[in-house]
N, C-alpha and C. Protein backbone atom coordinates (compact mmCIF):
# COMPACT_ATOMS: atom_id res chain seq x y z
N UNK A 1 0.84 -1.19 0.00
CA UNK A 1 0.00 0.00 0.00
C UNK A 1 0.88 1.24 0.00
N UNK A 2 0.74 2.27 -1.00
CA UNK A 2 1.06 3.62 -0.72
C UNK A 2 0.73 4.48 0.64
N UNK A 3 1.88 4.78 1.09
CA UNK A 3 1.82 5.60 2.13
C UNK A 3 1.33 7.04 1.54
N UNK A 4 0.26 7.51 1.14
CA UNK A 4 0.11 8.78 0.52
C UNK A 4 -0.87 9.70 1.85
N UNK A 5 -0.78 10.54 1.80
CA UNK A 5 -1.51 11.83 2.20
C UNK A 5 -3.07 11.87 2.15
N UNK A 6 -3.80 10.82 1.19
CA UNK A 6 -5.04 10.98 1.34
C UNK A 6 -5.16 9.59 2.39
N UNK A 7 -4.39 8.64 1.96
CA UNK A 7 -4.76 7.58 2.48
C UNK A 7 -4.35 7.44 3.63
N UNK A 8 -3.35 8.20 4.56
CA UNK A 8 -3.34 8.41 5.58
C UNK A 8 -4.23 9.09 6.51
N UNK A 9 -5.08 10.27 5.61
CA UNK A 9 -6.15 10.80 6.35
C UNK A 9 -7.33 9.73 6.38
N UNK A 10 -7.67 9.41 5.19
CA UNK A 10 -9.01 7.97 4.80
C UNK A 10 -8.50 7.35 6.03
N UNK A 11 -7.54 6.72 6.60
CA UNK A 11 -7.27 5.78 8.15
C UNK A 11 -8.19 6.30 8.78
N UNK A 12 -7.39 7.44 9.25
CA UNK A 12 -7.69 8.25 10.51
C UNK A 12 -8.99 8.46 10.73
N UNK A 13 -9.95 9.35 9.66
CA UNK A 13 -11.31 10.08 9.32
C UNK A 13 -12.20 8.69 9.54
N UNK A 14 -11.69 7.38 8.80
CA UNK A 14 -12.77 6.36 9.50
C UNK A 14 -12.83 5.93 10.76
N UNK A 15 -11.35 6.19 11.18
CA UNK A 15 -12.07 5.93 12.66
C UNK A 15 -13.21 7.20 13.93
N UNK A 16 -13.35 7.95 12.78
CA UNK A 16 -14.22 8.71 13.43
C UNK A 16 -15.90 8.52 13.48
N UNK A 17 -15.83 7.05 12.01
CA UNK A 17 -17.79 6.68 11.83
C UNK A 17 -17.52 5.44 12.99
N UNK A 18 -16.26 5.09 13.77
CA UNK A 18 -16.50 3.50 14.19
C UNK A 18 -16.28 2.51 13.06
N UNK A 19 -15.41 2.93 12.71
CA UNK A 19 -14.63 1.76 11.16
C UNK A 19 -13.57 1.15 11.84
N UNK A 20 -13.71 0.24 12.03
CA UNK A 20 -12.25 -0.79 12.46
C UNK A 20 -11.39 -0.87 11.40
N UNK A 21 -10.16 -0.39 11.72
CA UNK A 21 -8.87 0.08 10.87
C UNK A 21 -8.05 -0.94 10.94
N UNK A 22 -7.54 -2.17 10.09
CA UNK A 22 -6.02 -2.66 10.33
C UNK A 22 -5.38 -2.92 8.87
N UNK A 23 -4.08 -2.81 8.74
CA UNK A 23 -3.48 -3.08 7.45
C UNK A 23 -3.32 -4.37 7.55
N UNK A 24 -3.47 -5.65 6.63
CA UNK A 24 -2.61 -6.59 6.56
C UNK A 24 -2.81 -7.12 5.03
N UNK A 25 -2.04 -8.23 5.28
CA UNK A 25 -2.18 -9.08 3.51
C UNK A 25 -3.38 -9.69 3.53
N UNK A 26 -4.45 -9.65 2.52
CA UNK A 26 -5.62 -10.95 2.42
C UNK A 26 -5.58 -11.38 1.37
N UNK A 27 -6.42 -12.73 0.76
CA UNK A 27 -6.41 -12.90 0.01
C UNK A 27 -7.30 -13.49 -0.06
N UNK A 28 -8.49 -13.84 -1.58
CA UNK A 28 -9.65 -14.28 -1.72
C UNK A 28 -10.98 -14.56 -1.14
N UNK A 29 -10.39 -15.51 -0.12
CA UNK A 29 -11.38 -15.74 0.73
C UNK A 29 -11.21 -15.03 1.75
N UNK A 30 -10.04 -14.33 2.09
CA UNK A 30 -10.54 -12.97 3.02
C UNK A 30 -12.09 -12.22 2.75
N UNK A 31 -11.64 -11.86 1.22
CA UNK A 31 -12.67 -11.08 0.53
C UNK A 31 -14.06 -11.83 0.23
N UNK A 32 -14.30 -12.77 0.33
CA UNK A 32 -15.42 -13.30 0.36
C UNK A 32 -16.32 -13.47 1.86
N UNK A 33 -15.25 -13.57 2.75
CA UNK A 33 -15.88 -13.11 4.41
C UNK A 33 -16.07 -11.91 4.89
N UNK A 34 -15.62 -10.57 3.77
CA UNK A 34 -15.69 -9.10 4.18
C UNK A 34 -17.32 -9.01 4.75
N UNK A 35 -17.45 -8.19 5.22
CA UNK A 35 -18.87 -7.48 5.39
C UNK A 35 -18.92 -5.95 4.32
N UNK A 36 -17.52 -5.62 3.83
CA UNK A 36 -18.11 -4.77 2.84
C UNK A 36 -16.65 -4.72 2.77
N UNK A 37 -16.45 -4.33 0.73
CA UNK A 37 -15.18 -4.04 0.55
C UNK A 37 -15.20 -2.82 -0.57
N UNK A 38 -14.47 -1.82 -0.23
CA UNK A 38 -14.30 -0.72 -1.35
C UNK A 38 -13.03 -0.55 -1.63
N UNK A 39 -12.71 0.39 -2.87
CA UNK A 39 -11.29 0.71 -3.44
C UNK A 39 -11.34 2.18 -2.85
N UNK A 40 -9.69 2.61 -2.31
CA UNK A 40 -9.79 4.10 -2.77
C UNK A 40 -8.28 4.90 -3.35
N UNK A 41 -8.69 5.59 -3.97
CA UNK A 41 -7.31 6.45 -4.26
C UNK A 41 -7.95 7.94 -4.38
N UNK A 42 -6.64 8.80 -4.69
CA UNK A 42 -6.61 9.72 -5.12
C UNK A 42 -8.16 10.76 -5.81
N UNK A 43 -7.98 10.09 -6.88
CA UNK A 43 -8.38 10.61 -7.73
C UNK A 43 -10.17 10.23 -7.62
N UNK A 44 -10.49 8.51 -7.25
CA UNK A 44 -12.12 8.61 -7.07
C UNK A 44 -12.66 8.87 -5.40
N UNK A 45 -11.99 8.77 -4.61
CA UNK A 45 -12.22 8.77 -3.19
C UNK A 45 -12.40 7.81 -2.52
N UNK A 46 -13.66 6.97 -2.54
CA UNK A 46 -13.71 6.20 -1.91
C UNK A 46 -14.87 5.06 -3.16
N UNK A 47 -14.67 3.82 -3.45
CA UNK A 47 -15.56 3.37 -4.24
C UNK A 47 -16.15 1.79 -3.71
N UNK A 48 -17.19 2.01 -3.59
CA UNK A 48 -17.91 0.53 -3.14
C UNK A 48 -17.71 -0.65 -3.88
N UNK A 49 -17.73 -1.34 -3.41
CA UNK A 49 -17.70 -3.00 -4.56
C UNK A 49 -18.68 -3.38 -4.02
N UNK A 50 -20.23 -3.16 -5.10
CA UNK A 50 -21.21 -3.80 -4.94
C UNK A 50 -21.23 -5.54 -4.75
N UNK A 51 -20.49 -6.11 -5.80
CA UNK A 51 -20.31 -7.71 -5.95
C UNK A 51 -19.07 -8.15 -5.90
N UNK A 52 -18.86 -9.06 -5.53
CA UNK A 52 -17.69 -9.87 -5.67
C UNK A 52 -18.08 -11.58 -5.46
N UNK A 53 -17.36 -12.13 -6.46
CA UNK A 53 -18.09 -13.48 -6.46
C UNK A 53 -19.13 -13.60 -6.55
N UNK A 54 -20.03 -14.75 -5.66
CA UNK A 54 -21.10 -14.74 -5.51
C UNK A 54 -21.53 -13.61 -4.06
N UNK A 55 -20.99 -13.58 -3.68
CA UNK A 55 -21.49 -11.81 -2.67
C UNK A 55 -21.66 -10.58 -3.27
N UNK A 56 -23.03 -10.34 -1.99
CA UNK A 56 -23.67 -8.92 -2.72
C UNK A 56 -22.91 -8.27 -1.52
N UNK A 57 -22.40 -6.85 -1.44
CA UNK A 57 -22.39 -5.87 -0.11
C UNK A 57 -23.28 -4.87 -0.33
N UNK A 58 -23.90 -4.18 0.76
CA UNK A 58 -24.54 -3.12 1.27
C UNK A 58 -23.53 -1.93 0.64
N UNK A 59 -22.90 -1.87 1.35
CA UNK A 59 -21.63 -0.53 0.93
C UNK A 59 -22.17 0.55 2.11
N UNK A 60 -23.09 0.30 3.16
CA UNK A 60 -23.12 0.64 4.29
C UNK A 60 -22.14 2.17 4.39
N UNK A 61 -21.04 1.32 5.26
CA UNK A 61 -20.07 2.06 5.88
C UNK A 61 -18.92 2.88 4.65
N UNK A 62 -19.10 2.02 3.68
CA UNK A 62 -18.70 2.98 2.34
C UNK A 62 -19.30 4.16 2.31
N UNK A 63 -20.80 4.22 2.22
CA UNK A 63 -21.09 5.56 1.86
C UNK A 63 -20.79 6.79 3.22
N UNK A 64 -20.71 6.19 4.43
CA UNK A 64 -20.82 6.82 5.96
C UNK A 64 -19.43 7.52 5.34
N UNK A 65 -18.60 6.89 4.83
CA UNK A 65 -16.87 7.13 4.64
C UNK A 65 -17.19 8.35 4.04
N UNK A 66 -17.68 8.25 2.52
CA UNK A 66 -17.79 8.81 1.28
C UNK A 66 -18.50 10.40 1.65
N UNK A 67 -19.59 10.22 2.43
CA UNK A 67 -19.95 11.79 3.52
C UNK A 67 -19.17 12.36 4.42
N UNK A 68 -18.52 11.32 5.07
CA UNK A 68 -17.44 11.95 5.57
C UNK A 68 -16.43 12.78 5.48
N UNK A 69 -15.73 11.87 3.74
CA UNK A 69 -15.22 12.87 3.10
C UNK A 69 -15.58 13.86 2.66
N UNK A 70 -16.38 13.76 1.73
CA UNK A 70 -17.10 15.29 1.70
C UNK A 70 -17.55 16.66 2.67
N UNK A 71 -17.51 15.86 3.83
CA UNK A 71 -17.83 17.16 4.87
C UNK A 71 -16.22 17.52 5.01
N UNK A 72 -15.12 16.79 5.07
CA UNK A 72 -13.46 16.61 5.31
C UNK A 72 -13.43 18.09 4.44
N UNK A 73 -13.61 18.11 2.95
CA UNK A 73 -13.60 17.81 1.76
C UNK A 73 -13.98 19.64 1.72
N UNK A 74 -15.21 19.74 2.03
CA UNK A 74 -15.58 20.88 2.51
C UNK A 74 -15.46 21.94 3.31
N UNK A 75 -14.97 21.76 4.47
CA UNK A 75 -14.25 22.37 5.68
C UNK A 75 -13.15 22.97 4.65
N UNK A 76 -12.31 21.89 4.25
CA UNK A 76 -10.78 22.24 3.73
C UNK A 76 -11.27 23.29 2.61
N UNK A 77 -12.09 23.05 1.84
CA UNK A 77 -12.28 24.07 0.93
C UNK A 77 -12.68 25.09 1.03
N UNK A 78 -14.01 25.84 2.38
CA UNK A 78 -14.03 26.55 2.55
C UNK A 78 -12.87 28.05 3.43
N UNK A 79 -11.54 26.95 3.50
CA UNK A 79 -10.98 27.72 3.90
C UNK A 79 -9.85 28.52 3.42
């Protein structure tokens, strides 16, 4: 994982909805036991993965993120 500047704040800012934060390696069937999995970078913010495999996710706590940022997002801009 890139150590970058957004993705160091994305850590932090989720632990402010109650997002349990840890880095490690997974693989497949990690991702098939998620309760919800999204991508993020730079450039889209934060993005839900509706399906994977045969799993559907909510994207729940994705979108809680995705307002989050935007209020982040906003503050910073109005200033």
């Amino acid at each position: 994982a890139l150590r970058g500047v957004f993705r160091k704040n994305l850590l932090n800012w989720a632990k402010e909805i109650s997002l349990e934060v840890k880095e490690e390696s997974i693989n497949p069937f990690d991702l098939q036991k998620a309760d919800e999995i999204w991508l993020t970078n730079t450039i889209i913010g934060v993005q839900w993965v509706e399906k994977y495999r045969k799993n559907t996710y909510k994207g729940d706590k994705a979108k809680e993120l995705v307002a989050l940022l935007q209020r982040k997002l906003n503050v910073l801009g109005s200033l």
